[in-house]
Protein backbone atom coordinates (compact mmCIF):
# COMPACT_ATOMS: atom_id res chain seq x y z
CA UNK A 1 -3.59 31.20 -13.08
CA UNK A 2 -5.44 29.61 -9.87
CA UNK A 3 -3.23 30.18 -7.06
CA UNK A 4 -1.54 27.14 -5.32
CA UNK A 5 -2.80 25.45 -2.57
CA UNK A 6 -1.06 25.33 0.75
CA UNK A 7 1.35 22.14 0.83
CA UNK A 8 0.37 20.96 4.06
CA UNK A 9 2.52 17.32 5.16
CA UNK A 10 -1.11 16.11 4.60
CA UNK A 11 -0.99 16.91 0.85
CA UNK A 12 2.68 16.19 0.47
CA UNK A 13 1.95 12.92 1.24
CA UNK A 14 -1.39 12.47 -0.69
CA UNK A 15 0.49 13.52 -3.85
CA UNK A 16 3.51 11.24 -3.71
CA UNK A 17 1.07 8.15 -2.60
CA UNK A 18 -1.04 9.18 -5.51
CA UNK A 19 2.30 9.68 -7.86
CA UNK A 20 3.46 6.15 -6.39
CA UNK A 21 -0.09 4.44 -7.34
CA UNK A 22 0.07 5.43 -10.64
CA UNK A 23 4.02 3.87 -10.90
CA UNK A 24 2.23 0.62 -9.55
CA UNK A 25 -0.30 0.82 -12.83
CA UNK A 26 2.90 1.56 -15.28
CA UNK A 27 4.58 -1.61 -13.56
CA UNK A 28 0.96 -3.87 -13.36
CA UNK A 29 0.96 -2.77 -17.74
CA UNK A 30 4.35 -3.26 -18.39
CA UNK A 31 4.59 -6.22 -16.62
CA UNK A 32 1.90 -8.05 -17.18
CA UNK A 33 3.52 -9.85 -20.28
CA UNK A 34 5.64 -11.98 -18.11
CA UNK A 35 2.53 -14.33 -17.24
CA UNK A 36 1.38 -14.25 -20.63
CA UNK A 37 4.31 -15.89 -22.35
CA UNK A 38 2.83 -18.83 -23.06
CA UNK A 39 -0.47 -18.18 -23.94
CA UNK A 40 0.96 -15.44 -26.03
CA UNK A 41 3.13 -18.03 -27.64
CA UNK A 42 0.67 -20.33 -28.22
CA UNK A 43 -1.99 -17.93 -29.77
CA UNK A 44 0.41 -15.36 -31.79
CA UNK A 45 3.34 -18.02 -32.41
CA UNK A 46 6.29 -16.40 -31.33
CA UNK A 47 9.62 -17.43 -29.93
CA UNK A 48 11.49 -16.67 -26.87
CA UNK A 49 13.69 -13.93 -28.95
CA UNK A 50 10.06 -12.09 -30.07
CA UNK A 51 9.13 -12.26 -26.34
CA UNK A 52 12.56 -11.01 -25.44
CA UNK A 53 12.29 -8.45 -28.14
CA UNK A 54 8.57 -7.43 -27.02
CA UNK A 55 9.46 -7.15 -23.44
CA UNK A 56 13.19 -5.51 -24.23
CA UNK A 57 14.59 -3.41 -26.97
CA UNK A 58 10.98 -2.80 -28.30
CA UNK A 59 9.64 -1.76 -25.18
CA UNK A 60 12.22 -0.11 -23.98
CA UNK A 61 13.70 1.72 -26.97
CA UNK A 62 10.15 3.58 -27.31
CA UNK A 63 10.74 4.38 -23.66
CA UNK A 64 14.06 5.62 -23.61
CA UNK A 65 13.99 7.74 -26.67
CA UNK A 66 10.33 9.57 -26.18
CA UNK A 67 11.99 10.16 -22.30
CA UNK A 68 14.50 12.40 -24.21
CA UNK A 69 11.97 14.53 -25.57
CA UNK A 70 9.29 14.60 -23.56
CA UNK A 71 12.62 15.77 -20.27
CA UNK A 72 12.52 19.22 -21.62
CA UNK A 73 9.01 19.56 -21.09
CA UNK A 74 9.20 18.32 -17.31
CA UNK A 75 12.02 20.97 -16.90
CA UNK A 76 9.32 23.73 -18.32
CA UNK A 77 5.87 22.60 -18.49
CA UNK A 78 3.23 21.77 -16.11
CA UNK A 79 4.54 18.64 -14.29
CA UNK A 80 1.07 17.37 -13.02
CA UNK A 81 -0.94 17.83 -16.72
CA UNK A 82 1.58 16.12 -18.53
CA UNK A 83 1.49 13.21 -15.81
CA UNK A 84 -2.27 12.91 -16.36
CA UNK A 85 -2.36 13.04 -19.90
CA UNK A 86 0.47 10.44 -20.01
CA UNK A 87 -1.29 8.20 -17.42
CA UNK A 88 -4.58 7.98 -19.67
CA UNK A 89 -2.86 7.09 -23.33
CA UNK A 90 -0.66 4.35 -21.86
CA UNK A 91 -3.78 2.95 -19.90
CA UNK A 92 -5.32 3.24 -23.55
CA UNK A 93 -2.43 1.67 -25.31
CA UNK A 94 -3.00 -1.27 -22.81
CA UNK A 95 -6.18 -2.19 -23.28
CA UNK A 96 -5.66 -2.17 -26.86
CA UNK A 97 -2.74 -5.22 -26.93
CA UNK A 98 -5.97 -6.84 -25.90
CA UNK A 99 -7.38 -6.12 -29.89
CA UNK A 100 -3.98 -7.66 -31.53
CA UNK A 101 -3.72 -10.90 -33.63
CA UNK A 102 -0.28 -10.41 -34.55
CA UNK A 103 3.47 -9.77 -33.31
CA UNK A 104 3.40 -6.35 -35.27
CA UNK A 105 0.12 -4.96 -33.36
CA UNK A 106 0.86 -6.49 -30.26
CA UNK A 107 4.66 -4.28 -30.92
CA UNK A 108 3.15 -0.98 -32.06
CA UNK A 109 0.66 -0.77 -28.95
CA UNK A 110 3.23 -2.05 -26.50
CA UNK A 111 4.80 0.86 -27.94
CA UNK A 112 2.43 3.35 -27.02
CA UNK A 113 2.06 1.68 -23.76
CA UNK A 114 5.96 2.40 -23.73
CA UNK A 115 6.02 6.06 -24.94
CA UNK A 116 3.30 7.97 -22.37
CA UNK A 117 4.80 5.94 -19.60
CA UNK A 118 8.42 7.57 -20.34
CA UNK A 119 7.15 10.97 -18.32
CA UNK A 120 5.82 9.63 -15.31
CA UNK A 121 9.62 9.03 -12.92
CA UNK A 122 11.55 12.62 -14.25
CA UNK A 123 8.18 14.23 -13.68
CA UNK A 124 7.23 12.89 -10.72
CA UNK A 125 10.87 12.41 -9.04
CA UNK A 126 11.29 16.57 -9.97
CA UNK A 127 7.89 17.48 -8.03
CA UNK A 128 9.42 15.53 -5.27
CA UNK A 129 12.54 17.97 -4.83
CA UNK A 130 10.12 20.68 -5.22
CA UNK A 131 8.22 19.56 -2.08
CA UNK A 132 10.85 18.19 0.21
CA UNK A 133 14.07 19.41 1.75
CA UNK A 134 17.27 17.20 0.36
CA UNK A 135 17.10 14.59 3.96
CA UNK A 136 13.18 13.71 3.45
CA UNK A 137 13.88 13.89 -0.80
CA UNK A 138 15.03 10.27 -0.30
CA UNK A 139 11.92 8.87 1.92
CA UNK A 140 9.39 10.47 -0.47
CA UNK A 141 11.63 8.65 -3.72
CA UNK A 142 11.96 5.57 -1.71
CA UNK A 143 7.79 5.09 -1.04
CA UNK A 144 7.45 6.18 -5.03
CA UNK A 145 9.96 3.33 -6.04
CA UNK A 146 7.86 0.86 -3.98
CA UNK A 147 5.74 1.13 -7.37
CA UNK A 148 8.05 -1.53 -9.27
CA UNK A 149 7.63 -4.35 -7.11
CA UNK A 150 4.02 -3.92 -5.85
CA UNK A 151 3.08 -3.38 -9.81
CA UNK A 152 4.93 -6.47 -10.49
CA UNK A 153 3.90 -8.60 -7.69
CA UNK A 154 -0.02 -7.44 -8.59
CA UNK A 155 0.68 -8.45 -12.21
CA UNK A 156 1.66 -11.84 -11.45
CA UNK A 157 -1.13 -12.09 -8.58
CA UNK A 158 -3.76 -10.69 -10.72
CA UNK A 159 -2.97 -11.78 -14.17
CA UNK A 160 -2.29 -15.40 -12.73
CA UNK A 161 -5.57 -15.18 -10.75
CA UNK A 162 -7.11 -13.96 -14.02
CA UNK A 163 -5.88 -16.98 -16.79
CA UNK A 164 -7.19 -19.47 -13.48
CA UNK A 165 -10.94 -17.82 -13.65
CA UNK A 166 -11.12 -17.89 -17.43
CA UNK A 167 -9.80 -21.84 -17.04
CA UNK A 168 -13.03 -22.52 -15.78
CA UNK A 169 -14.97 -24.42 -18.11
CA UNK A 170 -18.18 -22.00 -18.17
CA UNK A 171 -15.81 -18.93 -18.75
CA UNK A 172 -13.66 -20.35 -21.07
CA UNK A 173 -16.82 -21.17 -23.49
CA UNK A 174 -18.30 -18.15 -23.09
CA UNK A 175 -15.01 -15.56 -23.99
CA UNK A 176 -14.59 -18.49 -26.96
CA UNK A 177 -17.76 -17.77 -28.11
CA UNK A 178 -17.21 -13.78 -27.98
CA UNK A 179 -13.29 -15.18 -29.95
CA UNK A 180 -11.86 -13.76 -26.64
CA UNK A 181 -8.49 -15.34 -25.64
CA UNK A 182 -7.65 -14.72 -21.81
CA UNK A 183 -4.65 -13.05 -22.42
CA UNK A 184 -6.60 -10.44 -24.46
CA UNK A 185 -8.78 -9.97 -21.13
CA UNK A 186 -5.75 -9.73 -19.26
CA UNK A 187 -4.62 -6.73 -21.10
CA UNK A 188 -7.77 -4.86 -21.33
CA UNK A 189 -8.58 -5.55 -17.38
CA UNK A 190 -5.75 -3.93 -16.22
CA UNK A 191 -4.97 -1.23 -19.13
CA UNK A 192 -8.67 1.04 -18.04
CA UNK A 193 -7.81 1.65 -14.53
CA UNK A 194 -5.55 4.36 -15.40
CA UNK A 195 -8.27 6.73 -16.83
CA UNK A 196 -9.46 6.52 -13.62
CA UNK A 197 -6.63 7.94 -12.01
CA UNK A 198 -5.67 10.36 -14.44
CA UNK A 199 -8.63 12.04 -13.83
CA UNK A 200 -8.12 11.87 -10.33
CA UNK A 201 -4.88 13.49 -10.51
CA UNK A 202 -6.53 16.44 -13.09
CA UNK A 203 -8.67 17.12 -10.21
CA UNK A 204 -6.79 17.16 -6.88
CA UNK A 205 -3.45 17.75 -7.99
CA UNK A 206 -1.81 21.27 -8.92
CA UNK A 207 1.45 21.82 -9.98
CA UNK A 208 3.66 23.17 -6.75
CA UNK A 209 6.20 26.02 -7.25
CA UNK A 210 9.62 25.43 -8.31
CA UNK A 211 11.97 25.11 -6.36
CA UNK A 212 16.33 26.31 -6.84
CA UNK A 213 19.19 24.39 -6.73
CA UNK A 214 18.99 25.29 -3.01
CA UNK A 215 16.03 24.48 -2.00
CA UNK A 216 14.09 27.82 -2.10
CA UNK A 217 10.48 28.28 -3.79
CA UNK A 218 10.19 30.27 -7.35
CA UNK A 219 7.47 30.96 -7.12
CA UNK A 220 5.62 31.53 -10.63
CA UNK A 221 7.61 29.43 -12.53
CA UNK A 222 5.72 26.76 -14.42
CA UNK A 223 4.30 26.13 -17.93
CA UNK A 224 4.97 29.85 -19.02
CA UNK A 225 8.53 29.81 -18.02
CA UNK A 226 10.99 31.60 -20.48
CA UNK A 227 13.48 29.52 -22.71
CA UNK A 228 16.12 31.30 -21.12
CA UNK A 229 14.98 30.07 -17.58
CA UNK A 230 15.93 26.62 -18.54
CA UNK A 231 19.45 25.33 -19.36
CA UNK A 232 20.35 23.79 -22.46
CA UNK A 233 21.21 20.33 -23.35
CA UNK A 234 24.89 20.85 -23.33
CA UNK A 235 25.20 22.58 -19.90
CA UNK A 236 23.12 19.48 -18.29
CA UNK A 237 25.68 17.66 -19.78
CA UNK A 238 28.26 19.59 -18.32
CA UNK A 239 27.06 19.31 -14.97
CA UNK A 240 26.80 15.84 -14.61
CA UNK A 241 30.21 15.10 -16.63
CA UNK A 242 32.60 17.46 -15.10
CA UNK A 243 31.08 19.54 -12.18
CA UNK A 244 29.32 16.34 -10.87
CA UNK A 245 32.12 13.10 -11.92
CA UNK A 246 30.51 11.04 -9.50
CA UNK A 247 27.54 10.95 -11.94
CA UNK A 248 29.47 8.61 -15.50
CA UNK A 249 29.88 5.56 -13.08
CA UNK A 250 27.13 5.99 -10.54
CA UNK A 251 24.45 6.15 -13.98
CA UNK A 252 26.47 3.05 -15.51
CA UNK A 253 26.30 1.30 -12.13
CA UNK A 254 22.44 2.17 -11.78
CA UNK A 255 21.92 0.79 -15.41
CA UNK A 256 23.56 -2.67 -14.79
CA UNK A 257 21.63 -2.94 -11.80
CA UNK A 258 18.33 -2.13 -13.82
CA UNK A 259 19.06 -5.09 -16.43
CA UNK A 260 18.96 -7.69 -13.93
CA UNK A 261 15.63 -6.11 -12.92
CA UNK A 262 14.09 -6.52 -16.27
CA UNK A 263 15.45 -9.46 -17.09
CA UNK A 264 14.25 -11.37 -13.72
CA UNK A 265 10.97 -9.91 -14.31
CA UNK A 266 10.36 -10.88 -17.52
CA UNK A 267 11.78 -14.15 -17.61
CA UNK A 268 11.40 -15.39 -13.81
CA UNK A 269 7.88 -16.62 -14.21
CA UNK A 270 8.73 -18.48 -17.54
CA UNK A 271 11.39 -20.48 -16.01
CA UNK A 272 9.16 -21.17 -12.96
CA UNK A 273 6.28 -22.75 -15.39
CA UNK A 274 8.66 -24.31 -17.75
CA UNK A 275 11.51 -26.04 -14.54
CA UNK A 276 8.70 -26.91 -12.35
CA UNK A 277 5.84 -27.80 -14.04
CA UNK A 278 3.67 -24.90 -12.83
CA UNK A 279 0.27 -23.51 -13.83
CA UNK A 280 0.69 -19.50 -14.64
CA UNK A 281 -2.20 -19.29 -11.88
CA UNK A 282 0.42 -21.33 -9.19
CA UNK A 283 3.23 -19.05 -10.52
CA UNK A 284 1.27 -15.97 -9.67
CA UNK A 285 -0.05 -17.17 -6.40
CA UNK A 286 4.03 -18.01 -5.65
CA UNK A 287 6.27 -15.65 -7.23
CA UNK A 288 4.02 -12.32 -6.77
CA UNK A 289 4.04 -12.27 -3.00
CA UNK A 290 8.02 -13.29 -3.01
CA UNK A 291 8.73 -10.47 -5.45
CA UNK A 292 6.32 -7.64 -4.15
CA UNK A 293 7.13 -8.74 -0.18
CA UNK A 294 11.04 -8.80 -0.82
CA UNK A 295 11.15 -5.40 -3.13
CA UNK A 296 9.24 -3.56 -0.50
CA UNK A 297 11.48 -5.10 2.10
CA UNK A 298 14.34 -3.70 0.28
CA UNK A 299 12.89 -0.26 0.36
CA UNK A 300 11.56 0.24 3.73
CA UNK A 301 15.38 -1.45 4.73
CA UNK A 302 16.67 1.88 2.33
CA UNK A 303 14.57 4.12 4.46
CA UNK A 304 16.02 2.82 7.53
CA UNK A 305 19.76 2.48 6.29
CA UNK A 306 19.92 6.26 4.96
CA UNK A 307 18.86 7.18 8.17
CA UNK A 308 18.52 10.47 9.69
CA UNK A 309 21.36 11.67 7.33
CA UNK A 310 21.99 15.45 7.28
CA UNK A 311 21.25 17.39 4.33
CA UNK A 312 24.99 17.15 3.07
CA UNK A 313 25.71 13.41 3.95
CA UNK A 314 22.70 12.28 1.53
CA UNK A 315 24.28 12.05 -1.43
CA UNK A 316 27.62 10.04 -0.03
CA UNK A 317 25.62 7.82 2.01
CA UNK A 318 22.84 6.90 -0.78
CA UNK A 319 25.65 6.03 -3.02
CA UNK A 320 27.56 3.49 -0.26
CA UNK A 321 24.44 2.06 0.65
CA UNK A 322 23.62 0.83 -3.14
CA UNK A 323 27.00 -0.47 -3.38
CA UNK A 324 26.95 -2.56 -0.57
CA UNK A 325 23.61 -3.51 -1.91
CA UNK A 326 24.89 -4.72 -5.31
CA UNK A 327 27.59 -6.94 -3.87
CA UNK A 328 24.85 -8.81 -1.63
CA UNK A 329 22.79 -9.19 -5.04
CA UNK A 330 25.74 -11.19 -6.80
CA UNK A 331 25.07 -14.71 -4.74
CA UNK A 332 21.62 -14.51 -5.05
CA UNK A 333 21.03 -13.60 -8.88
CA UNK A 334 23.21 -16.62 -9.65
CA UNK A 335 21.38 -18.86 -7.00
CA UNK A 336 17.54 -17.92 -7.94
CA UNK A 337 17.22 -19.79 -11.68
CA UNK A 338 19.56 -22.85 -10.79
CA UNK A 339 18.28 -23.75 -7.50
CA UNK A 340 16.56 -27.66 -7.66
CA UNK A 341 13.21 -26.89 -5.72
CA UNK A 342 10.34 -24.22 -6.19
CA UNK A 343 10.80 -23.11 -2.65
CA UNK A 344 14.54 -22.49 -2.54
CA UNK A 345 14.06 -20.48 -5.70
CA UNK A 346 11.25 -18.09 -4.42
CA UNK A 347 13.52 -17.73 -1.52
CA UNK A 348 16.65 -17.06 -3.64
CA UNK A 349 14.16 -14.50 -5.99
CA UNK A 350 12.80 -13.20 -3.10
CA UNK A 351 16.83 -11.92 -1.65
CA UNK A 352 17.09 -10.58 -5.76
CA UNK A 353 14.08 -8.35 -5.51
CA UNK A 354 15.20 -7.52 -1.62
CA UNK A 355 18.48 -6.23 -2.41
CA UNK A 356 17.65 -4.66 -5.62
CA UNK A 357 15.42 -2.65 -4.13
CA UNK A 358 17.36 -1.37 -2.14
CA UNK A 359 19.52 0.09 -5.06
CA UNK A 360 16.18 1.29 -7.08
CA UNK A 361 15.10 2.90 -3.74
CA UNK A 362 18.02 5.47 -2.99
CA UNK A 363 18.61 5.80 -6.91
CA UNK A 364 16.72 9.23 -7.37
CA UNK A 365 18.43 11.18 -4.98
CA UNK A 366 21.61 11.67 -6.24
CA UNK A 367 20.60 13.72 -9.00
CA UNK A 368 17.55 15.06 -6.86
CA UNK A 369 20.00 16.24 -4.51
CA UNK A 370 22.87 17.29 -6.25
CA UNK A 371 21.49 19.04 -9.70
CA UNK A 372 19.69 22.59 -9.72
CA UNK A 373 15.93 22.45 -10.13
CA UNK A 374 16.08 22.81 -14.01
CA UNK A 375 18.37 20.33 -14.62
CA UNK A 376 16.53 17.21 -13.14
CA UNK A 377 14.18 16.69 -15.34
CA UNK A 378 16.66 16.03 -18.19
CA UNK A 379 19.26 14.63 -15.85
CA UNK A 380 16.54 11.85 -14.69
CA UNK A 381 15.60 11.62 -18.62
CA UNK A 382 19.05 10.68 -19.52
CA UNK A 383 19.34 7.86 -16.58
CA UNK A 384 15.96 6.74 -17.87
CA UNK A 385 17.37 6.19 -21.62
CA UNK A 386 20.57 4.30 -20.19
CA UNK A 387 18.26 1.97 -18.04
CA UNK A 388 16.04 1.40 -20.84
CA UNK A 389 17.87 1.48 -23.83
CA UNK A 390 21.04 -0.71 -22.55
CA UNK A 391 19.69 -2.48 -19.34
CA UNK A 392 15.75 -3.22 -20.16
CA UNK A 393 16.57 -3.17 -24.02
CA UNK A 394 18.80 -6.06 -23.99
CA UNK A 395 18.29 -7.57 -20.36
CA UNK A 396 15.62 -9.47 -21.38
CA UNK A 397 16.66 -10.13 -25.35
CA UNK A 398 19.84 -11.80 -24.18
CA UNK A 399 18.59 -13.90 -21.48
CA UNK A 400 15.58 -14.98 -24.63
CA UNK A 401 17.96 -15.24 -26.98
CA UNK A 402 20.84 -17.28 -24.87
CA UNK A 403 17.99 -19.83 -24.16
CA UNK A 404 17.20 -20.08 -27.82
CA UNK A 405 20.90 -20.97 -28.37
CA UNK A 406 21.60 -23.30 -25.42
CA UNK A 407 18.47 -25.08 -26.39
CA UNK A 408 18.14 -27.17 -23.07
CA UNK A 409 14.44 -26.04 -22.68
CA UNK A 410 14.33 -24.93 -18.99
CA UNK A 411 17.80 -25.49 -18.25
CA UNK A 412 18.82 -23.58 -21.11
CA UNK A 413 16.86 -20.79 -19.49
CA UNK A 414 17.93 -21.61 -16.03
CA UNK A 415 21.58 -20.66 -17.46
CA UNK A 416 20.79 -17.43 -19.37
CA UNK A 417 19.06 -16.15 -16.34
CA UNK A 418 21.83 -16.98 -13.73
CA UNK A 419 25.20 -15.77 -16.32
CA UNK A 420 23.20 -12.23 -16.98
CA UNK A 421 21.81 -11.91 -13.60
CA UNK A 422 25.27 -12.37 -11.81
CA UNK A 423 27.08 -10.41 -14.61
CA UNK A 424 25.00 -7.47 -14.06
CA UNK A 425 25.32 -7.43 -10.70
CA UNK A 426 28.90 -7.60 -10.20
CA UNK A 427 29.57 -4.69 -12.81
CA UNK A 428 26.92 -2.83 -11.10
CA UNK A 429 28.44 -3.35 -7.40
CA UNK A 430 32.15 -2.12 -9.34
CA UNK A 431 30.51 1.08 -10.75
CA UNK A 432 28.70 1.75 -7.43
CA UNK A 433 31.92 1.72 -5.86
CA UNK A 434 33.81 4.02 -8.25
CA UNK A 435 30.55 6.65 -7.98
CA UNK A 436 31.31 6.26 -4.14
CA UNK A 437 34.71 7.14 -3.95
């Protein structure tokens, strides 16, 4: 075994930059989809509910469920390799929605696209508490969960940008003659990045020691670990039941909060094109910067909020902050898809990402700060599954398949946006307050 290199606050922060750049690629793949609706629509003939379904409890059940199996191996294994490996099959998976002519391909390579991705936050989140003392734990998480909001605001941007250049005339005849649709670019451009990167990370990256639950280096603990090093299933569960009660309302509170996410970002640019008349290029050029400038807003504004909180205060303060958060996020999510005018609805969707992002920011450290080393992994694993499973699963599925029922074309969706959006967000602001307490 090489020995480790020294972690110098140089290399600290050129591993959680390079941890947070490969979050932005999950978010730019994952994401993506929202600007394609309609093309996607028009070429594989599919409704809102299979466009709910392929951006909700398809995507999203693959996520949740391999994050379940693949948490034990965080809480063993070599953190770093299994980040890389993960990092080059989803870019893979991506680039290869780009080969499908039908709802079933398009599902099974979303899929993939859904499964690798499902290591990267436990893996990454757990290196982070190996690397940085409980107070700085949160800055390191906030900067990673930047990742959402600059991957979705570049997947609007870019993928907007993208469907514009192939509108031109000469590139639109020559991908027809190669029976290239521009979606099918889309997905390939922005799936191949990520080998790039995971090499990267194979080569400058090594696995740091482990640390205890407090705070001091193992040193030699890693992928040849013992079984009986690592807790079982049923004591995590214990922990974050009974030892740790703040944890039932606090995950439930994080999850409600995480379907408004998914459902604004995969139905926000729909409703924009469909209410106002927009080109996907206009929507990009629009929404992207109001979504990617008010999400990073949010977490610098987390940064500055937790302050310089002691060691011990962390936890309390992280959890206040978020609820105060949630309640600001109410008015907003019900004003963004009803509001009359483009501009007052960018404004209203940039508040959503704002104080959203707040929550997502400060979400980590509970368990990073409050659970023993071995216990993250599969702690962070089970948050992932409620997010994905309950809030990204049927986020986006309900708001598609309330706009099939109301059948008012963009009013309809206007509505379905605006009663899940506010629903989530007042449950989540209740929950917040309970973990709080």
């Amino acid at each position: 075994m090489n020995a480790p290199l020294p972690m110098t606050a140089l290399r600290s922060a050129y591993i959680v930059f390079t941890f947070f750049l490969c979050f932005v690629l999950s978010y730019v793949d994952r994401q993506i989809v929202s600007i394609l609706v309609q093309p996607l629509k028009a070429t594989l003939h599919l409704s809102d509910t299979q466009i709910g379904m392929l951006q909700g409890i398809a995507f999203t059940l693959c996520y949740a469920t391999a994050g379940v199996f693949i948490a034990k191996l965080v809480d063993r294994s070599n953190r770093v390799r299994l980040i890389a490996a993960c990092v080059a099959i989803w870019a893979v998976s991506t680039a290869m929605c780009g080969t499908a002519h039908s709802f079933g391909e398009l599902l099974v390579w979303r899929a993939g696209t859904a499964i690798s991705e499902a290591a990267l936050s436990p893996a990454a989140l757990s290196i982070f508490s190996d690397l940085f003392v409980p107070r700085k734990v949160a800055r390191a998480s906030s900067v990673f969960m930047l990742g959402p909001y600059v991957g979705g605001g570049v997947a609007l941007l870019g993928g907007g940008a993208l469907l514009d250049w192939t509108a031109h005339s000469g590139h639109a005849s020559a991908f027809a003659a190669l029976g290239i649709e521009p979606w099918q670019l889309a997905f390939i451009v922005v799936g191949l990045p990520g080998l790039l990167v995971a090499g990267l990370i194979m080569l400058t990256i090594r696995e740091p020691a482990r640390a205890n639950g407090n705070g001091d280096a193992t040193a030699g603990l890693g992928a040849d670990d013992a079984d009986d090093a690592t807790p079982s299933m049923k004591e995590v569960l214990r922990e974050i039941t009974i030892k740790h009660r703040f944890c039932v309302p606090y995950f439930l509170g994080y999850t409600a909060l995480i379907l408004l996410f998914y459902s604004h970002a995969a139905w926000f640019p729909t409703l924009l094109i469909r209410k106002f008349g927009l080109a996907p290029g206009e929507v990009g050029r629009m929404a992207g910067p109001a979504y990617m400038i008010g999400g990073m807003a949010g977490v610098v504004s987390a940064g500055f909020l937790i302050g310089r909180v002691t060691d011990a205060g962390a936890l309390s303060k992280a959890l206040r902050i978020a609820m105060f958060a949630a309640c600001a996020l109410m008015p907003a999510a019900l004003a963004a898809p009803l509001m009359a005018h483009v501009g007052e609805a960018l404004v209203a969707y940039g508040l959503c990402a704002f104080a959203a992002s707040i929550v997502m920011a400060l979400a980590p450290v509970p368990v990073q700060v409050a659970l023993p080393n071995r216990m993250r992994g599969r702690a962070l694993a089970i948050l992932v599954f409620l997010t994905n499973t309950v809030a990204g699963g049927l986020g986006p599925f309900v708001v598609g398949f309330l706009a099939d029922r109301f059948a008012m074309g963009a009013d309809g969706l206007a509505m379905a946006l605006a009663i899940v959006g506010t629903s989530a967000a007042a449950v989540s602001a209740v929950l917040y307050w309970l973990a709080a307490r």
